[in-house]
PDB file of N, CA and C in Angstrom:
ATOM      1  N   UNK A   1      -5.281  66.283   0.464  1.00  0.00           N
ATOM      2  CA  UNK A   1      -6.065  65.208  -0.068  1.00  0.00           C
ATOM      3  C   UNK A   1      -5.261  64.398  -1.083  1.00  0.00           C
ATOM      4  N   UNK A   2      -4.364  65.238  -1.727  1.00  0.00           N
ATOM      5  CA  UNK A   2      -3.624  64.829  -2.786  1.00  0.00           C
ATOM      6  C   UNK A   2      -2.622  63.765  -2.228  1.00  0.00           C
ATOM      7  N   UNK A   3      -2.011  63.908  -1.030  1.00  0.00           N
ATOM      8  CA  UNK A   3      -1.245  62.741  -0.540  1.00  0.00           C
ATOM      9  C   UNK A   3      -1.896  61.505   0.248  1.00  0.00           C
ATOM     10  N   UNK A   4      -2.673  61.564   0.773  1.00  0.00           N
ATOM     11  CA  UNK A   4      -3.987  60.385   1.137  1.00  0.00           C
ATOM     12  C   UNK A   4      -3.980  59.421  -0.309  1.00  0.00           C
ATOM     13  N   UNK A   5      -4.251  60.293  -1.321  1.00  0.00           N
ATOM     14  CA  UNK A   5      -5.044  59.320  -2.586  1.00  0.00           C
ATOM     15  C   UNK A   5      -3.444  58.641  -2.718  1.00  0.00           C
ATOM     16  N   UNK A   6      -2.547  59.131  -2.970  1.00  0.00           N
ATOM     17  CA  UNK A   6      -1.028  58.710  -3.232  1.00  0.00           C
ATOM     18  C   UNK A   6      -0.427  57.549  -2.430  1.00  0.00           C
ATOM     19  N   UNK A   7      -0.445  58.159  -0.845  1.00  0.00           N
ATOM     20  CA  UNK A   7      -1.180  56.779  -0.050  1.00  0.00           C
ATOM     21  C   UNK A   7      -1.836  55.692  -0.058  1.00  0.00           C
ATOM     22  N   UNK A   8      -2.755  55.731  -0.528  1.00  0.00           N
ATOM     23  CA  UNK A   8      -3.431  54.931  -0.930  1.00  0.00           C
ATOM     24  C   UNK A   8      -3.198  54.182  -2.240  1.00  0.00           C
ATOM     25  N   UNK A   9      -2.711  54.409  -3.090  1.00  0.00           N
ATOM     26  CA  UNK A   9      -2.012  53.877  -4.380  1.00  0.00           C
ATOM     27  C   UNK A   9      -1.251  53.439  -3.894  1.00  0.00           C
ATOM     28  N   UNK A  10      -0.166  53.493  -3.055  1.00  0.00           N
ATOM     29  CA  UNK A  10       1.110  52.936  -2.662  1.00  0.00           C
ATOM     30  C   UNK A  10       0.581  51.843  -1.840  1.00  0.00           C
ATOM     31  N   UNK A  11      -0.281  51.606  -0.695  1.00  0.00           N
ATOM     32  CA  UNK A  11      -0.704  50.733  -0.117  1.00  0.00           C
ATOM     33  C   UNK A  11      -1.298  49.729  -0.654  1.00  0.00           C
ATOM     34  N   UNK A  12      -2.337  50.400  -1.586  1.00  0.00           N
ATOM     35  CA  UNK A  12      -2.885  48.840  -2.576  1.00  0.00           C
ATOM     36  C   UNK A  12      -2.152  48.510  -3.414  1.00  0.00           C
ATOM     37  N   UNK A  13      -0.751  49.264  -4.146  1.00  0.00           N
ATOM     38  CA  UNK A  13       0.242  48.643  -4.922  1.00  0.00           C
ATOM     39  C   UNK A  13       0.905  47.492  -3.827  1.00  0.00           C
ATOM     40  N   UNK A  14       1.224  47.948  -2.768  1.00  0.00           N
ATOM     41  CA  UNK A  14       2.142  47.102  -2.277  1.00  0.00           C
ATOM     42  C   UNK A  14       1.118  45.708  -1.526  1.00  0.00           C
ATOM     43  N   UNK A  15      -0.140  45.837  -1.636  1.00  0.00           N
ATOM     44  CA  UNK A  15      -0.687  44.593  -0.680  1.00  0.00           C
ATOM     45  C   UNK A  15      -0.906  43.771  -2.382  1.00  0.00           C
ATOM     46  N   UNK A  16      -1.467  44.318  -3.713  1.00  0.00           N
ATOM     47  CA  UNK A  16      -1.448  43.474  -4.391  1.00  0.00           C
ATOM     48  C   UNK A  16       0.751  42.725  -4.637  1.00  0.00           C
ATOM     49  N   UNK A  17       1.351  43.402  -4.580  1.00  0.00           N
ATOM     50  CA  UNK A  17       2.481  43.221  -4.864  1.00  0.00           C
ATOM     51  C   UNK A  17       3.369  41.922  -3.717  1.00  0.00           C
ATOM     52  N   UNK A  18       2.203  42.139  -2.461  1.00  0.00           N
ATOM     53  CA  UNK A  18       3.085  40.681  -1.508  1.00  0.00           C
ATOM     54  C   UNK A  18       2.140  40.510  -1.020  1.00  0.00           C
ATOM     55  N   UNK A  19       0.788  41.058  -0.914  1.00  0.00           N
ATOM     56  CA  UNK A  19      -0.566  39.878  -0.069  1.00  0.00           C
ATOM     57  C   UNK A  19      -1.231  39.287  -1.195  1.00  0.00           C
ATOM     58  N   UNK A  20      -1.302  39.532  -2.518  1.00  0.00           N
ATOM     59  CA  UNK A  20      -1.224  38.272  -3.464  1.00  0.00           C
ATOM     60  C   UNK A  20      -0.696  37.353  -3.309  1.00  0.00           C
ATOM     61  N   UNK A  21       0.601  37.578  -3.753  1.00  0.00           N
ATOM     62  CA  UNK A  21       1.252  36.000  -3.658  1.00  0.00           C
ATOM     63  C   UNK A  21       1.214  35.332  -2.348  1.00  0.00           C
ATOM     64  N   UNK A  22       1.463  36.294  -1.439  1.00  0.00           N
ATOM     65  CA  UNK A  22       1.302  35.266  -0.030  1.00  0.00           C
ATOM     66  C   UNK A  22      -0.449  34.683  -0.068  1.00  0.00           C
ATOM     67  N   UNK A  23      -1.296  35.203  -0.847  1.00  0.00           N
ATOM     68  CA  UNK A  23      -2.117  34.540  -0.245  1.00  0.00           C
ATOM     69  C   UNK A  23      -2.555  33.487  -1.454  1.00  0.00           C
ATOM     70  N   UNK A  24      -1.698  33.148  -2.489  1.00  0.00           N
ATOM     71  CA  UNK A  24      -1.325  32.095  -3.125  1.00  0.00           C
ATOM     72  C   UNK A  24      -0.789  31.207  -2.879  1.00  0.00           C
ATOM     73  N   UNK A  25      -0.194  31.079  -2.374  1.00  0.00           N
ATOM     74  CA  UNK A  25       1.045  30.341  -1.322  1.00  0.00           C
ATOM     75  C   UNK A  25       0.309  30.114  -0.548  1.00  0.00           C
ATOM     76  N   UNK A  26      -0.594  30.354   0.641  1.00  0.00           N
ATOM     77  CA  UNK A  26      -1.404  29.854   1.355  1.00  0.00           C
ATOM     78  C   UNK A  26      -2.606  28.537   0.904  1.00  0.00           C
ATOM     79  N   UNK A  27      -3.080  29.130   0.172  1.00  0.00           N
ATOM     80  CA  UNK A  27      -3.671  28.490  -0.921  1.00  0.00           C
ATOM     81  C   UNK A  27      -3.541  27.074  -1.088  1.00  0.00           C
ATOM     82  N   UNK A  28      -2.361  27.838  -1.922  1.00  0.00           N
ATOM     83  CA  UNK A  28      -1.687  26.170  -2.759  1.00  0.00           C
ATOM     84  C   UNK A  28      -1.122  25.426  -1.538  1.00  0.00           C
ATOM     85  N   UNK A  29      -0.118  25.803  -0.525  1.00  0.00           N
ATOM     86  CA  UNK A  29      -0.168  25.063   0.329  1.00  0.00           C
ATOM     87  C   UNK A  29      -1.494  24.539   1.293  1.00  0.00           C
ATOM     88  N   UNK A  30      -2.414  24.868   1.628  1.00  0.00           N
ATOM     89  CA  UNK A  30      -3.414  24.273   2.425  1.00  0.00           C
ATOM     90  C   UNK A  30      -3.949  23.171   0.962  1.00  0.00           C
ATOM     91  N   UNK A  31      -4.298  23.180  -0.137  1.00  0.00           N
ATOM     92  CA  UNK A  31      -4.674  22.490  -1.083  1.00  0.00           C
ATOM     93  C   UNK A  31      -3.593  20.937  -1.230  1.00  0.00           C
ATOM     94  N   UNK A  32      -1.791  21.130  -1.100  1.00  0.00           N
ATOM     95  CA  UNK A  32      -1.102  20.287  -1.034  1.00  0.00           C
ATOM     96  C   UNK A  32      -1.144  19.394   0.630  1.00  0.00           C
ATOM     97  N   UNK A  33      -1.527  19.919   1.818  1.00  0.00           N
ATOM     98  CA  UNK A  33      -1.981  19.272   2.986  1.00  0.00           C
ATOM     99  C   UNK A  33      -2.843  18.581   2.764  1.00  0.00           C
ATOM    100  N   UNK A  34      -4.199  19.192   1.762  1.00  0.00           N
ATOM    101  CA  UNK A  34      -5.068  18.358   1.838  1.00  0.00           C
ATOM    102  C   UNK A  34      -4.876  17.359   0.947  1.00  0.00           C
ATOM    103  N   UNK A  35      -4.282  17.379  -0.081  1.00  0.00           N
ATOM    104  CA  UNK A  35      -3.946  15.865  -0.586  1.00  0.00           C
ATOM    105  C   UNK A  35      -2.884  14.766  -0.021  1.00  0.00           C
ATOM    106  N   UNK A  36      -2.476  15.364   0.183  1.00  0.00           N
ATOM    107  CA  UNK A  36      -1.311  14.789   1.094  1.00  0.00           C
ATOM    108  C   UNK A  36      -2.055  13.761   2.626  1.00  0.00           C
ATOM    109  N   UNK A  37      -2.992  14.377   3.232  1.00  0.00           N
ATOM    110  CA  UNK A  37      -3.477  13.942   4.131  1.00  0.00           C
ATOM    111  C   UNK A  37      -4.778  12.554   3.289  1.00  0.00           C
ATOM    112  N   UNK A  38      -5.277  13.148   2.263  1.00  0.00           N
ATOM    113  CA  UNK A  38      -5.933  12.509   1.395  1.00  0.00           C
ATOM    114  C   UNK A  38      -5.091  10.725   1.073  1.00  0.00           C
ATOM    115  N   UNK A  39      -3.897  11.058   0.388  1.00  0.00           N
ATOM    116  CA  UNK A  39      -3.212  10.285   0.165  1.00  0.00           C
ATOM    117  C   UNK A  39      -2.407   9.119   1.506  1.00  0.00           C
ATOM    118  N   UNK A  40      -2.421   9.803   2.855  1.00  0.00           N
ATOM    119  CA  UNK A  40      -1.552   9.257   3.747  1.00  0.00           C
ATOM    120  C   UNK A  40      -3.128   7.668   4.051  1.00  0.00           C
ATOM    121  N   UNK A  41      -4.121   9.020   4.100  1.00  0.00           N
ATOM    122  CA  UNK A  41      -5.288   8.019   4.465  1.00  0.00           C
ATOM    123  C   UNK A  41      -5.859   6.531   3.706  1.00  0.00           C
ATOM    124  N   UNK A  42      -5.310   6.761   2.596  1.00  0.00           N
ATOM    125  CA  UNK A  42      -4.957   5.958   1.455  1.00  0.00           C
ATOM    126  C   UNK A  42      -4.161   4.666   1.897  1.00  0.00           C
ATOM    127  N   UNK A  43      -2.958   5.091   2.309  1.00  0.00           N
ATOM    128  CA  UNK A  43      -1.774   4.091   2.353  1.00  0.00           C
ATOM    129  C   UNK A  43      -2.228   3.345   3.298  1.00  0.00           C
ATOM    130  N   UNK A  44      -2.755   4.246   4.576  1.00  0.00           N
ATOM    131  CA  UNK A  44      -3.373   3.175   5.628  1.00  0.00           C
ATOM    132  C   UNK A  44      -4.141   2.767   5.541  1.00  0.00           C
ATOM    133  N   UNK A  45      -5.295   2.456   4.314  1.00  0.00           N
ATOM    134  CA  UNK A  45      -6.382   1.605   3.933  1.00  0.00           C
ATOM    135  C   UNK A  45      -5.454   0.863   3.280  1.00  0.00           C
ATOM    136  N   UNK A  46      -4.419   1.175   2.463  1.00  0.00           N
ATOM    137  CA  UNK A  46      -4.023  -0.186   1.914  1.00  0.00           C
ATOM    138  C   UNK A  46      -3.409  -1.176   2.909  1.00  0.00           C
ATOM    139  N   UNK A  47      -2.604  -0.439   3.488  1.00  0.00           N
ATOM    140  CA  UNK A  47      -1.806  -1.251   4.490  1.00  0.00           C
ATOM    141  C   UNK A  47      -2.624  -2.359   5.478  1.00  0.00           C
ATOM    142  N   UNK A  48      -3.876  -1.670   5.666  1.00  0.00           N
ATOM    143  CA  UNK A  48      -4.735  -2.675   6.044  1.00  0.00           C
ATOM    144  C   UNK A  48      -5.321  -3.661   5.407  1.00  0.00           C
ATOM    145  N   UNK A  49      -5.663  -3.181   4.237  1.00  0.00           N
ATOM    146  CA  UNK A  49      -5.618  -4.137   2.995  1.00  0.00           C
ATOM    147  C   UNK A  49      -4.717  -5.380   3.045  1.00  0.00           C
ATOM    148  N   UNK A  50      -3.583  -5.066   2.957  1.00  0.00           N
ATOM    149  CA  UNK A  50      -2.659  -6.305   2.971  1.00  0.00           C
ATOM    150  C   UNK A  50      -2.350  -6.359   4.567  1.00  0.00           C
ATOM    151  N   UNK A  51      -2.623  -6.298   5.332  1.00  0.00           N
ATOM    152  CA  UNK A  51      -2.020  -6.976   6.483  1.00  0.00           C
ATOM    153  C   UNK A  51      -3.489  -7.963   6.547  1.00  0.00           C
ATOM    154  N   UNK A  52      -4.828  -7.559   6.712  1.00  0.00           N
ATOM    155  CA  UNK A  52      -5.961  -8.814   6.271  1.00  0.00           C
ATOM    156  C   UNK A  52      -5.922  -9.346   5.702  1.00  0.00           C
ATOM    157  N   UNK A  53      -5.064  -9.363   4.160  1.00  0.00           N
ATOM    158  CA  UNK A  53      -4.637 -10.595   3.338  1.00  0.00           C
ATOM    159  C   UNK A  53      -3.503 -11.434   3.487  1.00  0.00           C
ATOM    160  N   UNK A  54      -2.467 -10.918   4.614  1.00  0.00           N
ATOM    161  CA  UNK A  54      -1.592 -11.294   5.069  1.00  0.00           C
ATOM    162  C   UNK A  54      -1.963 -12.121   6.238  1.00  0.00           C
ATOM    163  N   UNK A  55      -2.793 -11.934   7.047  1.00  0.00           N
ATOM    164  CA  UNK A  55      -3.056 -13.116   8.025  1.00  0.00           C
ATOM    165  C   UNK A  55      -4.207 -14.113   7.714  1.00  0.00           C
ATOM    166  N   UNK A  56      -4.763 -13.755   6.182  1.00  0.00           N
ATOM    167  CA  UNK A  56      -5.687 -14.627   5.693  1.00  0.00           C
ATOM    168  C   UNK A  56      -3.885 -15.755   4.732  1.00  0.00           C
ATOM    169  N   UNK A  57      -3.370 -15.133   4.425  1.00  0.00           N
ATOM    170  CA  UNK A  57      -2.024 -16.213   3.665  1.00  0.00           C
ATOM    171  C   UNK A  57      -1.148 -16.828   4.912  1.00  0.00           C
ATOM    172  N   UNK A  58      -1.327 -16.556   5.921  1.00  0.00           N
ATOM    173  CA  UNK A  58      -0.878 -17.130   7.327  1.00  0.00           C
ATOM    174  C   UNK A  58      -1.272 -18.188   7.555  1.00  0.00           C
ATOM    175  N   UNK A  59      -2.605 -18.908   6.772  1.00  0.00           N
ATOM    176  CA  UNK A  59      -2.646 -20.076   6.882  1.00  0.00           C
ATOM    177  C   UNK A  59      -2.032 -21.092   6.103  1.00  0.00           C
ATOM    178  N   UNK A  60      -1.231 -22.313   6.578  1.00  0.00           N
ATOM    179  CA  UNK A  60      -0.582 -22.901   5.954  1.00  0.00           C
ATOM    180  C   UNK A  60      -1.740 -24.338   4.901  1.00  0.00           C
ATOM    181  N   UNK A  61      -1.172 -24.723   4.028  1.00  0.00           N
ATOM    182  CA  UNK A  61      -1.336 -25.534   2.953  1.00  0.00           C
ATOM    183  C   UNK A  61      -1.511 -27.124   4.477  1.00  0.00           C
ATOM    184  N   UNK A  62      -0.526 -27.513   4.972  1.00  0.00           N
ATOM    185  CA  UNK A  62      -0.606 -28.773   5.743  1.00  0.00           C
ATOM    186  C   UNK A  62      -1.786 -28.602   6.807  1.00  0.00           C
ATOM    187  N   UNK A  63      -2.213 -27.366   7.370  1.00  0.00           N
ATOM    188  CA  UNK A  63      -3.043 -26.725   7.774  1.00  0.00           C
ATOM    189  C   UNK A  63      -4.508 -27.163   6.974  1.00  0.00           C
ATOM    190  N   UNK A  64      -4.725 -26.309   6.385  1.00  0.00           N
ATOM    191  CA  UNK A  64      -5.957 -26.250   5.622  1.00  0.00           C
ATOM    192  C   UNK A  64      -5.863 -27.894   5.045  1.00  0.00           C
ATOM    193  N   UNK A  65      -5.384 -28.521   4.614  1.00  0.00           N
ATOM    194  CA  UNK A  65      -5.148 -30.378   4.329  1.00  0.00           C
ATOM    195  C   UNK A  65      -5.323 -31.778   5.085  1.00  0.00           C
ATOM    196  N   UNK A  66      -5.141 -30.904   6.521  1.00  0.00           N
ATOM    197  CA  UNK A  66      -5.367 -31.668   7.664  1.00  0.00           C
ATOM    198  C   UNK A  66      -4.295 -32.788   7.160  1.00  0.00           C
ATOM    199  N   UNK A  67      -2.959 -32.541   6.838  1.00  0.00           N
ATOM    200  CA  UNK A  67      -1.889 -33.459   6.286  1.00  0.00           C
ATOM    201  C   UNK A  67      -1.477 -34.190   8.127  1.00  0.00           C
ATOM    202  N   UNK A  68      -1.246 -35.315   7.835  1.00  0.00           N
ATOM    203  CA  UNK A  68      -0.618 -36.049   8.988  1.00  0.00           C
ATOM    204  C   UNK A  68       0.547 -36.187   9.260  1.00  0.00           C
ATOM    205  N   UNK A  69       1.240 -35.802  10.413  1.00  0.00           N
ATOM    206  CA  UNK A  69       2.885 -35.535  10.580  1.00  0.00           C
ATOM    207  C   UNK A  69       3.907 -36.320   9.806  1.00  0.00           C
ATOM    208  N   UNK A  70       3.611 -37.564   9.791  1.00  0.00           N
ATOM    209  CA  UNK A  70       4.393 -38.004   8.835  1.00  0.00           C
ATOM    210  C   UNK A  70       4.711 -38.208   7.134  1.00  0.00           C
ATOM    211  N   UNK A  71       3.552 -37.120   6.519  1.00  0.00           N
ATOM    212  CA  UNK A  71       3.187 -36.472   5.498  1.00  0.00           C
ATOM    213  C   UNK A  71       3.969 -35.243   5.594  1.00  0.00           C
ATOM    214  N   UNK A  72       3.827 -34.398   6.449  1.00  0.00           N
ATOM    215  CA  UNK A  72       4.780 -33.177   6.701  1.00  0.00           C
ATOM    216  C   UNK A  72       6.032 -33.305   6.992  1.00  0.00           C
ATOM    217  N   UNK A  73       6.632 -34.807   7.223  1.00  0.00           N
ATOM    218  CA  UNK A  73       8.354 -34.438   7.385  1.00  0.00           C
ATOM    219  C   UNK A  73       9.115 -34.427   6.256  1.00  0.00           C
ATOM    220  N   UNK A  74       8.254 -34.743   5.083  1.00  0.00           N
ATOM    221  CA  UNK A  74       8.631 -35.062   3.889  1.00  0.00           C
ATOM    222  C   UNK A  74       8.247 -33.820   2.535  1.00  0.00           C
ATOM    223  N   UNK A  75       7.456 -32.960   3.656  1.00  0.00           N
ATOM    224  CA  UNK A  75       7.209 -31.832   2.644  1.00  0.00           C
ATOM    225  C   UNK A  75       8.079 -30.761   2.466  1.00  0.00           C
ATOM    226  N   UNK A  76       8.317 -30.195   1.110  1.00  0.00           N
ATOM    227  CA  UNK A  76       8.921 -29.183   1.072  1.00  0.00           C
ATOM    228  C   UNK A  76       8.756 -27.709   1.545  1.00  0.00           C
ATOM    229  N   UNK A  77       6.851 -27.685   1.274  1.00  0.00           N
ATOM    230  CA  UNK A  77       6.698 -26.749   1.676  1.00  0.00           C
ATOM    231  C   UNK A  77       6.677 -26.071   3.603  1.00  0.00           C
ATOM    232  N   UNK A  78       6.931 -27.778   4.476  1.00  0.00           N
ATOM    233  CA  UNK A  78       6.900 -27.807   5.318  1.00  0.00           C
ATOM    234  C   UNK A  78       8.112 -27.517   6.264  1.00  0.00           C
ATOM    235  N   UNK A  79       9.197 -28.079   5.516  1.00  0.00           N
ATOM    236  CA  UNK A  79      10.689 -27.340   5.748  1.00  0.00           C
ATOM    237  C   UNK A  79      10.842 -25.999   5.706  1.00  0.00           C
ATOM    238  N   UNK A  80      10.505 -25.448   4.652  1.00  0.00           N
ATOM    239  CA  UNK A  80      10.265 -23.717   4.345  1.00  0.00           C
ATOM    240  C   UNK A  80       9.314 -23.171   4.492  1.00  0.00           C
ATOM    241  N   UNK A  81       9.182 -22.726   5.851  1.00  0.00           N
ATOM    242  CA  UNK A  81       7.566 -22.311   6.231  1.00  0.00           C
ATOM    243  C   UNK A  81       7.592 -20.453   6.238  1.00  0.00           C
ATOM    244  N   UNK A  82       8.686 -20.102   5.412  1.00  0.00           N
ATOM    245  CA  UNK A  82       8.535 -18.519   5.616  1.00  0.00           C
ATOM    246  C   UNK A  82       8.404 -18.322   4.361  1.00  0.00           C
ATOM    247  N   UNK A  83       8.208 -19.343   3.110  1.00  0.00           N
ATOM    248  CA  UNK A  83       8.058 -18.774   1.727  1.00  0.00           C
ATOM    249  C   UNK A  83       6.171 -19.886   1.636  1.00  0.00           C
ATOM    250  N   UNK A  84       5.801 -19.253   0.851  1.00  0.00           N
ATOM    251  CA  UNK A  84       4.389 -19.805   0.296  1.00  0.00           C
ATOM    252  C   UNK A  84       4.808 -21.582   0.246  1.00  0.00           C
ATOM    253  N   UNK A  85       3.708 -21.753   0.538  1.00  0.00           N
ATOM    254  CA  UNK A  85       3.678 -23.396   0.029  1.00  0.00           C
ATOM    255  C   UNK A  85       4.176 -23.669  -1.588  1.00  0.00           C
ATOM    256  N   UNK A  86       3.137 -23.575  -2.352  1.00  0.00           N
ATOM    257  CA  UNK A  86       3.131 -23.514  -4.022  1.00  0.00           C
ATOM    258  C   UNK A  86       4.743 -23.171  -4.232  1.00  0.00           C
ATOM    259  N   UNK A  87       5.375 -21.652  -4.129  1.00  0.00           N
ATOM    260  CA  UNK A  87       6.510 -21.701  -3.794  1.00  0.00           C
ATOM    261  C   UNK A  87       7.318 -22.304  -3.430  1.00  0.00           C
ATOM    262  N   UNK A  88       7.261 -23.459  -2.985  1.00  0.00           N
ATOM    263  CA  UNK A  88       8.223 -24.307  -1.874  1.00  0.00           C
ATOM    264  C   UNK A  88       8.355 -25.227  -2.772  1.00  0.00           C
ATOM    265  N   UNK A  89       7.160 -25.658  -3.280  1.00  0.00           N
ATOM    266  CA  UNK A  89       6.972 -26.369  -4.411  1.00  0.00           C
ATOM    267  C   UNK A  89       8.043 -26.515  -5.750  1.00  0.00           C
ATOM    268  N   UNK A  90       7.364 -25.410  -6.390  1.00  0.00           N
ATOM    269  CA  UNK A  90       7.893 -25.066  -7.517  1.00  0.00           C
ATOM    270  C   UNK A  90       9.545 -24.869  -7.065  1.00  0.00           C
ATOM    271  N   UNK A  91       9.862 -23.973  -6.445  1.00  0.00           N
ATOM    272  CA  UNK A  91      11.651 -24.530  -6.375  1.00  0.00           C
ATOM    273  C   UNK A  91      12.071 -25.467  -6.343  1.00  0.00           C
ATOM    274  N   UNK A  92      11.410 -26.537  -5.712  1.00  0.00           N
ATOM    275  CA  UNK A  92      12.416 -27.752  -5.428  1.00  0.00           C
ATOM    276  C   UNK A  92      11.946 -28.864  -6.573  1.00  0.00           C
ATOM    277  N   UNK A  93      10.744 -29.004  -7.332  1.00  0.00           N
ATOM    278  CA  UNK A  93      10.397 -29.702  -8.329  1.00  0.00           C
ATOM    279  C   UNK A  93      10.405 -28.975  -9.849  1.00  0.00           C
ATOM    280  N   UNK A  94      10.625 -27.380 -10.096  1.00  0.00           N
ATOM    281  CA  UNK A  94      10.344 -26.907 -10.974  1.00  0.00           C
ATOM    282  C   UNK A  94       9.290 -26.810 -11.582  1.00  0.00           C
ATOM    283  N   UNK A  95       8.302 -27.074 -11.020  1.00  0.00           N
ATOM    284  CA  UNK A  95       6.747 -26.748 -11.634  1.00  0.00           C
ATOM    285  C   UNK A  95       5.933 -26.790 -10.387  1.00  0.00           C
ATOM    286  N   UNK A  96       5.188 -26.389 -10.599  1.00  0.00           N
ATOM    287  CA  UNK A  96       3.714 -26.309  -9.448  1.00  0.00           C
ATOM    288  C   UNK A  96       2.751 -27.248  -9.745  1.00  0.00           C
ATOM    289  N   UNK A  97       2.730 -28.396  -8.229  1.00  0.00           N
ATOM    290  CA  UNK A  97       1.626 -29.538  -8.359  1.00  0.00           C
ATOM    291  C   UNK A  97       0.393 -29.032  -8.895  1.00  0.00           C
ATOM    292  N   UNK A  98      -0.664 -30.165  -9.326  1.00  0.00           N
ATOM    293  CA  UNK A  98      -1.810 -29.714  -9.743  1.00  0.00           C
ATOM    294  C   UNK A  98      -2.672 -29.589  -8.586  1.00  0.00           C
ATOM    295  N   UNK A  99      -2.184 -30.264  -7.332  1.00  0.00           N
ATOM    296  CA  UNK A  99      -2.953 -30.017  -6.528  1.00  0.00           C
ATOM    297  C   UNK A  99      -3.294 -28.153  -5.822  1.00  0.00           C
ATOM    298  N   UNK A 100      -1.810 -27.688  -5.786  1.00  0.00           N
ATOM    299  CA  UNK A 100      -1.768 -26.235  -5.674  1.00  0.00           C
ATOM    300  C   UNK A 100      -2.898 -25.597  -6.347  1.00  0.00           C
ATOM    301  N   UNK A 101      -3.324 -25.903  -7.584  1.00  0.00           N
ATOM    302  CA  UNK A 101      -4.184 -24.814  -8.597  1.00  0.00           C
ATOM    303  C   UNK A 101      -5.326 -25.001  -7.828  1.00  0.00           C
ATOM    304  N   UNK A 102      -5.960 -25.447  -7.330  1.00  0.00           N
ATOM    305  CA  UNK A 102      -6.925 -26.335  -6.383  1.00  0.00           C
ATOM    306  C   UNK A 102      -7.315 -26.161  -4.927  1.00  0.00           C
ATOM    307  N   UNK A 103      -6.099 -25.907  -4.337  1.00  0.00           N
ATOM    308  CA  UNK A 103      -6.222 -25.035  -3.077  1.00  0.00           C
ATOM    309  C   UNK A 103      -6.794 -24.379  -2.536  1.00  0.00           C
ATOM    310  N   UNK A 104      -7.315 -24.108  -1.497  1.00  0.00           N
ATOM    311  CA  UNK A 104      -8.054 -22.343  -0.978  1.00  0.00           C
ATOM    312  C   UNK A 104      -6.793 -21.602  -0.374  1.00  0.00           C
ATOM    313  N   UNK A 105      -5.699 -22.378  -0.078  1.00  0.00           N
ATOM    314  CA  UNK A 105      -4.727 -21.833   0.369  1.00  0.00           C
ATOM    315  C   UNK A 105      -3.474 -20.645  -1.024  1.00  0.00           C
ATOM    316  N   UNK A 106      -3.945 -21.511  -1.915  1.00  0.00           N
ATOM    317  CA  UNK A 106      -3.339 -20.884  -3.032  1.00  0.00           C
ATOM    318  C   UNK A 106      -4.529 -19.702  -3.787  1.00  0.00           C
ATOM    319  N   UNK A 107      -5.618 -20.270  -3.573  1.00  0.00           N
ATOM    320  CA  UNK A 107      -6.455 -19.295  -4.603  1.00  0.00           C
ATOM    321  C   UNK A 107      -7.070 -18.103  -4.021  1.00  0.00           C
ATOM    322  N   UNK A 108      -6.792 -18.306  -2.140  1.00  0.00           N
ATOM    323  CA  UNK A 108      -7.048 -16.991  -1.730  1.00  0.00           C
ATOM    324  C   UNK A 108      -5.742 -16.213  -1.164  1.00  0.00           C
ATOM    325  N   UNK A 109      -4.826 -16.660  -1.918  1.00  0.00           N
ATOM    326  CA  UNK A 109      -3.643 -16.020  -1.650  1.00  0.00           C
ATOM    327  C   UNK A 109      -3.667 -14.260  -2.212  1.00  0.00           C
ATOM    328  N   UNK A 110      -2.978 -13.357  -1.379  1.00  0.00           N
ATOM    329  CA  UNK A 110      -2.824 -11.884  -2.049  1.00  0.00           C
ATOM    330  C   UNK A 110      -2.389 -11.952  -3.114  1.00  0.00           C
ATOM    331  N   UNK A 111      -2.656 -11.145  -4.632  1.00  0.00           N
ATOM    332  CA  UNK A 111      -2.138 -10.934  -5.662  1.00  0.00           C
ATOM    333  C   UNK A 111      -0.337 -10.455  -5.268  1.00  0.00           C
ATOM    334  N   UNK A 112       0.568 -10.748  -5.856  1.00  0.00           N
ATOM    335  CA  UNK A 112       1.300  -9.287  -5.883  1.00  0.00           C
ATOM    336  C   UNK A 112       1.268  -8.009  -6.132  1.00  0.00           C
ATOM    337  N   UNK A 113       2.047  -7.372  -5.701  1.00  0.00           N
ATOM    338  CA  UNK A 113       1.789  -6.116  -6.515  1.00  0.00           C
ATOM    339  C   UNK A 113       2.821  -6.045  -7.937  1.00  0.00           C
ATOM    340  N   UNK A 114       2.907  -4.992  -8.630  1.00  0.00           N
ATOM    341  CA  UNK A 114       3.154  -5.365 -10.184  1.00  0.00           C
ATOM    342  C   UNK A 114       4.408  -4.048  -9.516  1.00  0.00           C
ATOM    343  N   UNK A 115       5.707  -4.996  -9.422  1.00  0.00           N
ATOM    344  CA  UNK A 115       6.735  -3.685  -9.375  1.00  0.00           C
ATOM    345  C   UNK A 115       6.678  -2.781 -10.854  1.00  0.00           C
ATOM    346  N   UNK A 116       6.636  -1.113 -10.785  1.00  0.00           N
ATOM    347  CA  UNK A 116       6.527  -0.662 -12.187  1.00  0.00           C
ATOM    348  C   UNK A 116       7.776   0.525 -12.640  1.00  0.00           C
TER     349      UNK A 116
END
């Protein structure tokens, strides 16, 4: 009987001694999946986020103005059609028209994001 109980001490020494921690480690890893999966689900709400604000800024300024072609050969922002209108602007005059502040093309433009 005396070696059973001894047995038995040695067996529950050794399952607290490595089925503890392994089942810490289980744990904490299934807890880091789930944020992780938490977080991925995240990025792809944002990403959708800005790709709907991205084809809402797809509309152009000569666009939304109903500007007449020979109004547009003379625009800046019309030469540079891969940077923002307002943008196009401000480089080549150094300030931003007042008409820009005014816009739906400018005022429903995406924020940036704040590099940090």
């Amino acid at each position: 009987m005396e070696i059973l109980r001894t047995l038995e001490t040695v067996l529950i020494g050794l399952g607290m001694r490595i089925g503890l921690p392994l089942a810490v480690t289980a744990l904490a890893t299934w807890l880091l999946l789930r944020l992780d999966r938490r977080w991925q689900e995240q990025a792809r709400t944002r990403r959708a986020q800005l790709a709907v604000g991205a084809a809402r800024h797809s509309i152009r300024c000569w666009e939304e103005n109903d500007c007449p072609a020979e109004q547009r050969k003379g625009c800046p922002a019309y030469a540079r059609q891969n940077v923002p209108c307002w943008q196009a602007f401000r480089e080549t005059t150094g300030r931003m028209p007042e008409q820009c502040l005014g816009c739906a093309v400018f005022r429903n433009a995406p924020v940036p994001a704040a590099i940090i």
